[in-house]
N, C-alpha and C. Protein backbone atom coordinates (compact mmCIF):
# COMPACT_ATOMS: atom_id res chain seq x y z
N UNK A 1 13.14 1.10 -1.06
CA UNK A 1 12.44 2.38 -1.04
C UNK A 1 12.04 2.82 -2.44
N UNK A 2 13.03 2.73 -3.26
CA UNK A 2 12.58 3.52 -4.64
C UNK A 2 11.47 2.48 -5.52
N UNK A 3 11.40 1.15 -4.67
CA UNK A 3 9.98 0.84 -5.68
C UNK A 3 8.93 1.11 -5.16
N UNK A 4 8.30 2.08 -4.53
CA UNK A 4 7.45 2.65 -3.83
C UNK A 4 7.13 3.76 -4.30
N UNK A 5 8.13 4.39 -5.33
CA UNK A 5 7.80 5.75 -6.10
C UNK A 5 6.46 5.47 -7.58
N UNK A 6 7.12 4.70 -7.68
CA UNK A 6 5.95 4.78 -9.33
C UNK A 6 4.74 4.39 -8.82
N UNK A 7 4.66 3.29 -8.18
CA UNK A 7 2.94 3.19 -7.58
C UNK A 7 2.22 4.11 -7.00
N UNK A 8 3.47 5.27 -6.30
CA UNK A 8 2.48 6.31 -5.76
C UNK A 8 2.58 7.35 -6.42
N UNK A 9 3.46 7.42 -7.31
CA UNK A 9 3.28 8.28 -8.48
C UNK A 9 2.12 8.11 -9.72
N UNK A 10 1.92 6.82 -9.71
CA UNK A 10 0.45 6.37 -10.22
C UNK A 10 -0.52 6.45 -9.84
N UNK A 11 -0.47 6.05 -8.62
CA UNK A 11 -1.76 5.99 -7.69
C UNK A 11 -2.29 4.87 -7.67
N UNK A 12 -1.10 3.65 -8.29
CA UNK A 12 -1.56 2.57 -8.19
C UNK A 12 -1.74 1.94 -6.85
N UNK A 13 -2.63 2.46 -5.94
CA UNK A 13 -2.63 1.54 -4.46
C UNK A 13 -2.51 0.38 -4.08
N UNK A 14 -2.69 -0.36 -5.14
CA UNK A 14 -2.93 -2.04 -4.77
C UNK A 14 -1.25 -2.44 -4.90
N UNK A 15 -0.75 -1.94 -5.87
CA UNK A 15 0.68 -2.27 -5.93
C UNK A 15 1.74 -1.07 -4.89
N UNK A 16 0.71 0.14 -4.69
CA UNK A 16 2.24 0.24 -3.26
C UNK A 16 1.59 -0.52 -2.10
N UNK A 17 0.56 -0.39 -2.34
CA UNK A 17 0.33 -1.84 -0.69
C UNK A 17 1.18 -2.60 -0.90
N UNK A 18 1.03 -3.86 -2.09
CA UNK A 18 1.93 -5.14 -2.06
C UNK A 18 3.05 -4.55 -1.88
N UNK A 19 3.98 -3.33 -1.86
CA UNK A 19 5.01 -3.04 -2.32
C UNK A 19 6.06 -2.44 -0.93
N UNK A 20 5.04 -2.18 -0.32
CA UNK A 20 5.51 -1.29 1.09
C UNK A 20 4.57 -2.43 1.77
N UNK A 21 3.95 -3.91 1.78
CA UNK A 21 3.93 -4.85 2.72
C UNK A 21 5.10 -5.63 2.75
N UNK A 22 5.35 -5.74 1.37
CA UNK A 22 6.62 -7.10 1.33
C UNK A 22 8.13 -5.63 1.68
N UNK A 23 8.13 -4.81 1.43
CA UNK A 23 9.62 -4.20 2.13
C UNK A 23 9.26 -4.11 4.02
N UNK A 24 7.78 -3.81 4.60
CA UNK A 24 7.50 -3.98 5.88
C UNK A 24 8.06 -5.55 6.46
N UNK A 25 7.61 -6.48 5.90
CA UNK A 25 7.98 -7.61 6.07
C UNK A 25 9.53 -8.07 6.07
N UNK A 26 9.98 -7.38 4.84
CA UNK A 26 11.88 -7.48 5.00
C UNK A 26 12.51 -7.20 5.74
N UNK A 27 11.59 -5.60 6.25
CA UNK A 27 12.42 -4.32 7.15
C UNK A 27 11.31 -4.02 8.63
N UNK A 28 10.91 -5.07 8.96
CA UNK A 28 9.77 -4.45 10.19
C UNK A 28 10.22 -2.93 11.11
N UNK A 29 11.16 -2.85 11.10
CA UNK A 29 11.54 -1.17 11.93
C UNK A 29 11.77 0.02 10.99
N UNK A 30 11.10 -0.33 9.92
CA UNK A 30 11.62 0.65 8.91
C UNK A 30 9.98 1.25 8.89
N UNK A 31 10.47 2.62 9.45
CA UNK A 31 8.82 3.54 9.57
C UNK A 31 8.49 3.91 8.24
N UNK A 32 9.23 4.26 7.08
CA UNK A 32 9.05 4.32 5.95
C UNK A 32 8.26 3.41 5.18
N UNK A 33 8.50 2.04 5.65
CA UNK A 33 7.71 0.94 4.98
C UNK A 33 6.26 0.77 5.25
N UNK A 34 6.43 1.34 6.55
CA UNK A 34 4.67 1.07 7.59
C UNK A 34 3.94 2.25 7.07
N UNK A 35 4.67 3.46 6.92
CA UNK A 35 3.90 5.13 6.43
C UNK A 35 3.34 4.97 4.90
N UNK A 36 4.15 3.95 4.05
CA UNK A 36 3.53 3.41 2.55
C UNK A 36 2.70 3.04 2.28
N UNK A 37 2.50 2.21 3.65
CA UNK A 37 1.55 1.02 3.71
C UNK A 37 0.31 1.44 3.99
N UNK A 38 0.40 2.06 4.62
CA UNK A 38 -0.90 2.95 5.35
C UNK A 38 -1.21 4.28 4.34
N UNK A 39 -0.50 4.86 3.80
CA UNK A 39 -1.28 5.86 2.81
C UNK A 39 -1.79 4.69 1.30
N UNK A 40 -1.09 3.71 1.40
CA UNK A 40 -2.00 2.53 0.42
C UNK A 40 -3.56 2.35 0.56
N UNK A 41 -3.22 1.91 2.60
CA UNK A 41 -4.09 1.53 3.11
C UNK A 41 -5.46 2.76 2.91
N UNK A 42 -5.05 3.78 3.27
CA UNK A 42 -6.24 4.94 2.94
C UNK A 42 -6.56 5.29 1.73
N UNK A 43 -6.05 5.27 0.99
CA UNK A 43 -6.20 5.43 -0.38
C UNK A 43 -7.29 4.33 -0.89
N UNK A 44 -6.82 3.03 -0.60
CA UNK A 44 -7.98 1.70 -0.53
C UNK A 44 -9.18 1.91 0.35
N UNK A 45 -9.27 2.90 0.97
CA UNK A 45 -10.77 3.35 2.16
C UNK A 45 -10.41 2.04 2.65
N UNK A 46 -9.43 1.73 3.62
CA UNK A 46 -9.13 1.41 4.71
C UNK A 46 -8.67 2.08 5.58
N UNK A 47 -9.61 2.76 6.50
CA UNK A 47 -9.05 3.97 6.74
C UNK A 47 -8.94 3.13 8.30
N UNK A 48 -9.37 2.17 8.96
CA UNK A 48 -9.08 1.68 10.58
C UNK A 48 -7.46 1.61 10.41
N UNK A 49 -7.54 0.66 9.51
CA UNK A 49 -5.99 -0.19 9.29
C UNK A 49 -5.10 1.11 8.91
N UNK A 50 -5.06 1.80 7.99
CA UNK A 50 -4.17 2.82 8.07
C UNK A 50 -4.32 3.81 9.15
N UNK A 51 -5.20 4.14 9.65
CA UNK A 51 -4.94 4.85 11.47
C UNK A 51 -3.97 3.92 11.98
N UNK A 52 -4.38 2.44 12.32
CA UNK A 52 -3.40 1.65 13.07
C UNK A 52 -1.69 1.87 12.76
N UNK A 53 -1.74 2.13 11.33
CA UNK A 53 -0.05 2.27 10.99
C UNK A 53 0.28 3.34 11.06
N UNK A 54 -0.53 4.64 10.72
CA UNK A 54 -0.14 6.10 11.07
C UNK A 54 -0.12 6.34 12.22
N UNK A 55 -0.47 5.92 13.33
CA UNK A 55 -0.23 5.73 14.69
C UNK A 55 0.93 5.14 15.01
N UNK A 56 1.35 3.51 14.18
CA UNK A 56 2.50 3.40 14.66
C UNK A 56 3.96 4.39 13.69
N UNK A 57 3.68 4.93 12.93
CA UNK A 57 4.41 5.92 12.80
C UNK A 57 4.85 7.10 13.55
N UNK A 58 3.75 7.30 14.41
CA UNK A 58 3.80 8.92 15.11
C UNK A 58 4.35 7.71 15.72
N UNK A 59 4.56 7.09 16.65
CA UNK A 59 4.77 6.02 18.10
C UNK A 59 6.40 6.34 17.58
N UNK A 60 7.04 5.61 16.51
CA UNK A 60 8.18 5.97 16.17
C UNK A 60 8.86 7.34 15.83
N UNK A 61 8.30 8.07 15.75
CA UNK A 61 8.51 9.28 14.92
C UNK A 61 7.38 10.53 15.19
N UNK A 62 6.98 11.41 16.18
CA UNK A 62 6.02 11.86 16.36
C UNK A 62 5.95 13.43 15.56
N UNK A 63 6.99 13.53 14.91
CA UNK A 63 7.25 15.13 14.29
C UNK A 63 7.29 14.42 12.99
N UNK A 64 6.37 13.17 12.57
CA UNK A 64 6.01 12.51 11.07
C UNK A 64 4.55 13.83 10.75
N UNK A 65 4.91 14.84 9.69
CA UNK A 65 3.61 15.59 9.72
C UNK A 65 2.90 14.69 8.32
N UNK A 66 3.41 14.33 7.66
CA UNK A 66 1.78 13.50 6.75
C UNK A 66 1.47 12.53 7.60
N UNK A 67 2.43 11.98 8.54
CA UNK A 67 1.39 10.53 9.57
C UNK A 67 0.28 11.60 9.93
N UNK A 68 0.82 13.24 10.86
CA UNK A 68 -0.19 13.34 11.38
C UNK A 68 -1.46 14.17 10.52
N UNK A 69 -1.00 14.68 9.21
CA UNK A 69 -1.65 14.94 8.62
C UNK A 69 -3.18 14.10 8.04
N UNK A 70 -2.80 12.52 7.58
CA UNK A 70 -3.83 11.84 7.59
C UNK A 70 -4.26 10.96 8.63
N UNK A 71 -4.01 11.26 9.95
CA UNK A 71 -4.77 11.09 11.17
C UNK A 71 -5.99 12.20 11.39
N UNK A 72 -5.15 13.32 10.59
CA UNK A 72 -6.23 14.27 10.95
C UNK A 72 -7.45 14.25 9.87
N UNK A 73 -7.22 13.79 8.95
CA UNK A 73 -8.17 13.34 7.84
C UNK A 73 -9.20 12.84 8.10
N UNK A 74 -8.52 11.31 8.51
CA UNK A 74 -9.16 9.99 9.10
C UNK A 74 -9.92 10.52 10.44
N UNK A 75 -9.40 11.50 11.37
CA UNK A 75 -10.33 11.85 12.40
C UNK A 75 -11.58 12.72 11.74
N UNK A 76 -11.56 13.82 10.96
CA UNK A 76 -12.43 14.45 10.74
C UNK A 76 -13.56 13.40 9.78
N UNK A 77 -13.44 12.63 9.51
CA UNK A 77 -14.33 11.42 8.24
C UNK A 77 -14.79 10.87 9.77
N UNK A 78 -14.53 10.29 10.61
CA UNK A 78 -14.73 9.80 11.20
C UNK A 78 -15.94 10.53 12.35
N UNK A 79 -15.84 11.58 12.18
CA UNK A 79 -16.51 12.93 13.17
C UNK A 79 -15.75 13.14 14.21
N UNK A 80 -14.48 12.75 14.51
CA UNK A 80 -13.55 13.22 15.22
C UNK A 80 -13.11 14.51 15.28
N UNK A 81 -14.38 15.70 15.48
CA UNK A 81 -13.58 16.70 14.92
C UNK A 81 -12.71 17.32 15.81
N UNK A 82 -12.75 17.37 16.88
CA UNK A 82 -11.98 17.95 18.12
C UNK A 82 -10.28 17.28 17.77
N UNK A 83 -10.60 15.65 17.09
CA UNK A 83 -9.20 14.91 17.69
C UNK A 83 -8.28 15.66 16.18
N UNK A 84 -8.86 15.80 15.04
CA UNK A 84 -8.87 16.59 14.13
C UNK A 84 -7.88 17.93 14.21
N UNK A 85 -8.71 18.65 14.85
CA UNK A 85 -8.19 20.05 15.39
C UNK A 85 -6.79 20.01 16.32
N UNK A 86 -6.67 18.70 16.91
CA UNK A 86 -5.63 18.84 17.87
C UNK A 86 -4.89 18.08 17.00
N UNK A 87 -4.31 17.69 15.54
CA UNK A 87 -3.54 16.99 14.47
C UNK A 87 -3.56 18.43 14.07
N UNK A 88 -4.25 19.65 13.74
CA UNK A 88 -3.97 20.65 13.15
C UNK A 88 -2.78 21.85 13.89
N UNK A 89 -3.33 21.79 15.38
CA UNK A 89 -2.21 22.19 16.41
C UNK A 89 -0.73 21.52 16.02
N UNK A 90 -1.01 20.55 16.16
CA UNK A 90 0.28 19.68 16.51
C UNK A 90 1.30 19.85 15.20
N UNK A 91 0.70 20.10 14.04
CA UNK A 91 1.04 20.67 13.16
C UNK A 91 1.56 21.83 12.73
N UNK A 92 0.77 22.73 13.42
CA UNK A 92 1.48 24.18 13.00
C UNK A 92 2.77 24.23 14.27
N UNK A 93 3.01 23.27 14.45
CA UNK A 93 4.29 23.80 15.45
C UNK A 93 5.40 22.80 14.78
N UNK A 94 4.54 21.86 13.99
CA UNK A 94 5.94 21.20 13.08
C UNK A 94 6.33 21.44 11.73
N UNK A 95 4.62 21.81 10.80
CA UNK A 95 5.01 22.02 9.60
C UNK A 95 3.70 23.09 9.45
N UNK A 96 4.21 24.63 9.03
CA UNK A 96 2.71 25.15 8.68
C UNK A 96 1.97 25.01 7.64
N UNK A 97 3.17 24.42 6.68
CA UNK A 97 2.15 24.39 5.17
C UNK A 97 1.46 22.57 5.21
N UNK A 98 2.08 22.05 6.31
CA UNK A 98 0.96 20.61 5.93
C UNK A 98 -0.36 20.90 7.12
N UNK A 99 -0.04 21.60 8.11
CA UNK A 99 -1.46 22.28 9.11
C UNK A 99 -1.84 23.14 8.14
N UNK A 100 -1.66 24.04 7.11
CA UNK A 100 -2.68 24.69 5.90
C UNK A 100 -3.05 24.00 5.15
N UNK A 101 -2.57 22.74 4.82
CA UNK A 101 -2.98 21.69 3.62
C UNK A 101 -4.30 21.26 4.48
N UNK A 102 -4.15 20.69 5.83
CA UNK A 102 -4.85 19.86 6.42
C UNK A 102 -6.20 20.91 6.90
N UNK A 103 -6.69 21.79 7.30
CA UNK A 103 -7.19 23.12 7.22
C UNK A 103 -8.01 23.10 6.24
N UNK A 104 -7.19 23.35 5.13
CA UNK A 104 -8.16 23.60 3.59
C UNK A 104 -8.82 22.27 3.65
N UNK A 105 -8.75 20.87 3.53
CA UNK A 105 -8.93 19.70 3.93
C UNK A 105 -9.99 19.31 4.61
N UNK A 106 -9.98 19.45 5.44
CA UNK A 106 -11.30 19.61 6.72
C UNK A 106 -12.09 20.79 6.29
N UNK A 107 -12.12 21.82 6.00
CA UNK A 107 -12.59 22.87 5.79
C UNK A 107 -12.73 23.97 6.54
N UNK A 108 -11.61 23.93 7.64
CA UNK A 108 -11.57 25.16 8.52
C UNK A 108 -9.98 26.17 8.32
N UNK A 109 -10.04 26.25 6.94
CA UNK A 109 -8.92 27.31 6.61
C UNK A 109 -9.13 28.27 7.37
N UNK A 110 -8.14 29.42 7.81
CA UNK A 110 -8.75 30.87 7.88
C UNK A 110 -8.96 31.55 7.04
């Protein structure tokens, strides 16, 4: 886990990809490793492939609010805006300040 901090404390994406693929690979049930991988993955504008893993995050873990936070991202880029809005719901009943992050984000703050 802790070599996963400086790359994303950098923003080096290419190295928390490699970094949270090879601990995914060590640890396949470890949702932590797959949630790394996939904010790598979006960060790289791979945004299919990181839906696919932020999905399997919520699948494991459905009260994950940054999984659902950048689902709701990835839906609104996508013109998903309805599926969007219902990641913003689903949010304010788990976390209100990541449904206000995600809000300001999309651009439908109040």
């Amino acid at each position: 886990f802790m070599r996963v901090v400086h790359p994303l404390k950098t923003e080096n994406w290419h190295a928390l990809n490699a970094v949270a693929t090879a601990w995914a690979e060590q640890e396949p049930n470890t949702t932590e490793a797959i949630f790394y991988k996939a904010v790598a993955e979006y960060s790289l504008h791979h945004e299919s492939l990181a839906e696919q893993h932020f999905n399997q995050v919520i699948t494991e873990n459905e009260n994950n609010s940054s999984a659902l936070y950048f689902l709701g991202l990835i839906a609104e880029k996508n013109g998903k805006h309805m599926e969007a809005l219902s990641m913003i719901a689903m949010l304010d009943n788990l976390d209100v300040t990541t449904a206000r992050d995600l809000k300001l984000a999309i651009g439908v703050a109040d």
